[in-house]
C-alpha atoms as a PDB file:
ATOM      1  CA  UNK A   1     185.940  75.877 -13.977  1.00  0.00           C
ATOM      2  CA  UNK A   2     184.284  74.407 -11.081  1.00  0.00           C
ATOM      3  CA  UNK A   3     185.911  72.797  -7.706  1.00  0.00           C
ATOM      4  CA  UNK A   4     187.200  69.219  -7.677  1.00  0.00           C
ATOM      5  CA  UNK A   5     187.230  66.423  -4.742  1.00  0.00           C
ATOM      6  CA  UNK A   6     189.350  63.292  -4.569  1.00  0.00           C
ATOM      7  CA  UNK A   7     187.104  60.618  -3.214  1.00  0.00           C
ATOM      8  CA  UNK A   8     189.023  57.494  -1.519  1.00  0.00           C
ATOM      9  CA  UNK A   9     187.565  54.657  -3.030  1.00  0.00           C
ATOM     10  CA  UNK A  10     187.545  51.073  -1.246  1.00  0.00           C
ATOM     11  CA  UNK A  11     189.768  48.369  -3.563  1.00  0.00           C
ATOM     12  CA  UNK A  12     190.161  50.898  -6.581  1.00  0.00           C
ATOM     13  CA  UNK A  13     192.399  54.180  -7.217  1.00  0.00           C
ATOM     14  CA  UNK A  14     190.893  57.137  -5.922  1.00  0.00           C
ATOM     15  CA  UNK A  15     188.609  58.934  -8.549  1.00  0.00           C
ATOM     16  CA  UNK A  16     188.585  63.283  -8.979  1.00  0.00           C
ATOM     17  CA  UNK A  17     185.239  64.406  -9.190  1.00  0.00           C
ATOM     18  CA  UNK A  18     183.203  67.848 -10.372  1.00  0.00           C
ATOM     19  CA  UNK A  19     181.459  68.783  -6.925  1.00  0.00           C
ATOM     20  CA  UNK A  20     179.157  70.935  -9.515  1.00  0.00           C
ATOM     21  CA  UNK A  21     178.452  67.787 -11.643  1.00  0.00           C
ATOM     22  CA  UNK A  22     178.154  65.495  -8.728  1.00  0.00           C
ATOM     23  CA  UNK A  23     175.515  66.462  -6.472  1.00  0.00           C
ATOM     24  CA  UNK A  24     174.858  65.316  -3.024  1.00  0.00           C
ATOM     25  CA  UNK A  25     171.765  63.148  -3.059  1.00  0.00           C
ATOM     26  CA  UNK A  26     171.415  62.185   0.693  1.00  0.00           C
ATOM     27  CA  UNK A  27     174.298  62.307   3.760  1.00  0.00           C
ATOM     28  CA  UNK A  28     174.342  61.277   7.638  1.00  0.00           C
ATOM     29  CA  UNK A  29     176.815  62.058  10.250  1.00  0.00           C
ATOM     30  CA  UNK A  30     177.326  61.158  13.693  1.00  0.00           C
ATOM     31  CA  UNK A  31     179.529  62.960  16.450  1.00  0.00           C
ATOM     32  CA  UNK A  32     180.761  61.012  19.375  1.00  0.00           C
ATOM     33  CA  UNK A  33     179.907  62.995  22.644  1.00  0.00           C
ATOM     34  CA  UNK A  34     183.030  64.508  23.117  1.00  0.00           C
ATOM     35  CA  UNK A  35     183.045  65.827  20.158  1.00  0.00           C
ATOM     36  CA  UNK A  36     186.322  64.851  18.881  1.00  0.00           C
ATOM     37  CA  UNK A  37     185.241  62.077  16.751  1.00  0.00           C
ATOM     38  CA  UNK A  38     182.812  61.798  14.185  1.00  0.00           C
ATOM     39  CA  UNK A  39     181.470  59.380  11.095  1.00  0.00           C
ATOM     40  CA  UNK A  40     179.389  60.674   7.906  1.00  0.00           C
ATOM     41  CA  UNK A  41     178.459  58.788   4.932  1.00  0.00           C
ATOM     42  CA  UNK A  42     177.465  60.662   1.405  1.00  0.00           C
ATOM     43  CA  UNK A  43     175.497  59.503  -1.705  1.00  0.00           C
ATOM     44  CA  UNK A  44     177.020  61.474  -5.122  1.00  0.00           C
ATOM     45  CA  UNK A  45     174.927  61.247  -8.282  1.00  0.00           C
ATOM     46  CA  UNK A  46     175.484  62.269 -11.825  1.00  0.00           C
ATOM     47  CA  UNK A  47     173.454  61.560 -15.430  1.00  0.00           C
ATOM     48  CA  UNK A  48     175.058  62.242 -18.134  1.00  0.00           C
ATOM     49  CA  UNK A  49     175.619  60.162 -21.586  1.00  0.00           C
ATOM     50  CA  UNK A  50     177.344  57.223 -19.612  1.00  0.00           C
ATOM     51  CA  UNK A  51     174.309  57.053 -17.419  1.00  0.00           C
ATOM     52  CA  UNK A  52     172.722  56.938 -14.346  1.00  0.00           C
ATOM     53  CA  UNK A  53     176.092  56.558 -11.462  1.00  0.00           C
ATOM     54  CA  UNK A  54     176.574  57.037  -7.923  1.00  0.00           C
ATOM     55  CA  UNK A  55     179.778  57.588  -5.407  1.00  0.00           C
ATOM     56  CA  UNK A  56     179.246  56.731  -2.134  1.00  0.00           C
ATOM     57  CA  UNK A  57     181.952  57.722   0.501  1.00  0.00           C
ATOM     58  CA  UNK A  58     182.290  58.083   4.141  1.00  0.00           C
ATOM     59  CA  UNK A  59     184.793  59.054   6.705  1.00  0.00           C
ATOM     60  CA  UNK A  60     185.354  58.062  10.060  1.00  0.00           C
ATOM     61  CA  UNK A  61     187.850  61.252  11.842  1.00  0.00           C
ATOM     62  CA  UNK A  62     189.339  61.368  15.061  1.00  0.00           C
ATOM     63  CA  UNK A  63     191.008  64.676  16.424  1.00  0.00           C
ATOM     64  CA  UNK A  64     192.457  63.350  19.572  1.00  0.00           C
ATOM     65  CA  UNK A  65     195.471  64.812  20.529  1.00  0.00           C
ATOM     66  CA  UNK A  66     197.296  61.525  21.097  1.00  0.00           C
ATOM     67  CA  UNK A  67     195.722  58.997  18.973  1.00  0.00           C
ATOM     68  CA  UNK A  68     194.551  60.817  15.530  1.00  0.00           C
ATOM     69  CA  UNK A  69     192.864  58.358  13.346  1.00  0.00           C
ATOM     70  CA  UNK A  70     191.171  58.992   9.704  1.00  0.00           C
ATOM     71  CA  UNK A  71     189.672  56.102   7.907  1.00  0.00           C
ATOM     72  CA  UNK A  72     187.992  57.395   4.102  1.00  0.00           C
ATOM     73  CA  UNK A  73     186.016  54.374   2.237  1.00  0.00           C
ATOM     74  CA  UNK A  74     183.787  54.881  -1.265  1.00  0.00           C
ATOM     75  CA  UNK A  75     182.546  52.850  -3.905  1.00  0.00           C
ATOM     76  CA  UNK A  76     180.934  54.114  -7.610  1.00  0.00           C
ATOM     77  CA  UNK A  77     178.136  52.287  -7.954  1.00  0.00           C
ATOM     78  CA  UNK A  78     175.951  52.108 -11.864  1.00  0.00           C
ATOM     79  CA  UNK A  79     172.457  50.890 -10.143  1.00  0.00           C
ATOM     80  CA  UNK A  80     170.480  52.900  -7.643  1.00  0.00           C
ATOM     81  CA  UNK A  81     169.328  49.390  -6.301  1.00  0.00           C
ATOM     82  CA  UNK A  82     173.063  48.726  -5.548  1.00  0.00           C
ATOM     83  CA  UNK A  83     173.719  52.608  -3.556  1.00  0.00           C
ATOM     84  CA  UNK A  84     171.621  51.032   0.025  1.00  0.00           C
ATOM     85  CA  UNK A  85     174.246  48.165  -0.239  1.00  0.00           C
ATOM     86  CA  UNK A  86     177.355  50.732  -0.617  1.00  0.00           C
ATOM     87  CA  UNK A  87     175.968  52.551   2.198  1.00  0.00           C
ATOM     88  CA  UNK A  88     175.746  49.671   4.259  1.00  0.00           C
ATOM     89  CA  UNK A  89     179.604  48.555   3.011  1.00  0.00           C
ATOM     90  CA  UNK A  90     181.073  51.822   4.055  1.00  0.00           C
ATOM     91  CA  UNK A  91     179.482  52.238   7.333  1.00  0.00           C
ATOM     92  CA  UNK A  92     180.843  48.831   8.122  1.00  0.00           C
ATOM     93  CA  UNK A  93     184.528  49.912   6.751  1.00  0.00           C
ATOM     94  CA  UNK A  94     184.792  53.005   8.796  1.00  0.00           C
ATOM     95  CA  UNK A  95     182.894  51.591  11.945  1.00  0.00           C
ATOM     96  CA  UNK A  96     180.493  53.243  12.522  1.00  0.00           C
ATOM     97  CA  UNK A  97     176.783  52.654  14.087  1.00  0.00           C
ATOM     98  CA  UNK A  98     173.887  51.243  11.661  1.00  0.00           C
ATOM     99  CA  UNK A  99     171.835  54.103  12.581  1.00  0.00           C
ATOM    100  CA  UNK A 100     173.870  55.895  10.319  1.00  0.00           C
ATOM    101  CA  UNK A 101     173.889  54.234   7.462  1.00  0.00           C
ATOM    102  CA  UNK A 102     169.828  53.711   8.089  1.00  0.00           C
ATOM    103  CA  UNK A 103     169.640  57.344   7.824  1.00  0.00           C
ATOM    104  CA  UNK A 104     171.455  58.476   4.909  1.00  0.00           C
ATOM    105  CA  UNK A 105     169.641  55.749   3.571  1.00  0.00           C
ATOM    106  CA  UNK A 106     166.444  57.161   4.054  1.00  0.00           C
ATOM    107  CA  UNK A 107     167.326  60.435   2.905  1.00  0.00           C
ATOM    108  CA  UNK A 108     168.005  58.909  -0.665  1.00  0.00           C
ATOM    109  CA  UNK A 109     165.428  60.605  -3.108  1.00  0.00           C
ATOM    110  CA  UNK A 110     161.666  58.145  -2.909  1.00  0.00           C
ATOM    111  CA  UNK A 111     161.380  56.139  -5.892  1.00  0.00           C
ATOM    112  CA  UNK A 112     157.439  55.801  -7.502  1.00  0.00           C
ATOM    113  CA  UNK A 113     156.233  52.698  -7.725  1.00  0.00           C
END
């Protein structure tokens, strides 16, 4: 059957994905130094007869005891030329630093040129 995920998505309904189907392409987290906070951004990709698409998602999560926070951002994206924007989108949406969306940037796949 396979395991499913329900991604938040940012100005759309959330969308249920095949983790099997979708596979993780590049990710970055962070951890604040205590420990109890921490930020990661993911790139999803799938081909199949639709095309070429792309879910990217992050989360910002705070476990303090007296102020839990969770903030969960994504956007499906059709053009890999778009996914470095969407990156850059959701690392502003769930605050965190531009280091992070630099690296999970950088861990997308190299294109030839």
């Amino acid at each position: 059957m396979g395991e499913y995920l329900t991604i938040t998505m940012t100005e759309r309904i959330p969308v249920r994905i095949k983790t099997q189907e979708w596979h993780i392409v590049a990710e970055a987290k962070e951890f604040e130094e205590e420990g109890i906070a921490f930020w990661e951004i993911k790139v999803r990709h799938k081909t199949d007869h639709i095309g070429e698409r792309f879910v990217v998602h992050g989360s910002y999560v705070n476990d303090h005891p007296e102020f839990p926070e969770e903030v969960r951002h994504g956007f499906l994206v059709n053009d890999i030329h778009d996914v470095p924007k969407a990156i850059r989108n959701v690392q502003t949406l769930i605050k965190a630093s531009s280091k992070l969306a630099h690296n999970c940037t950088n861990k997308m796949p190299a294109q030839s040129i």
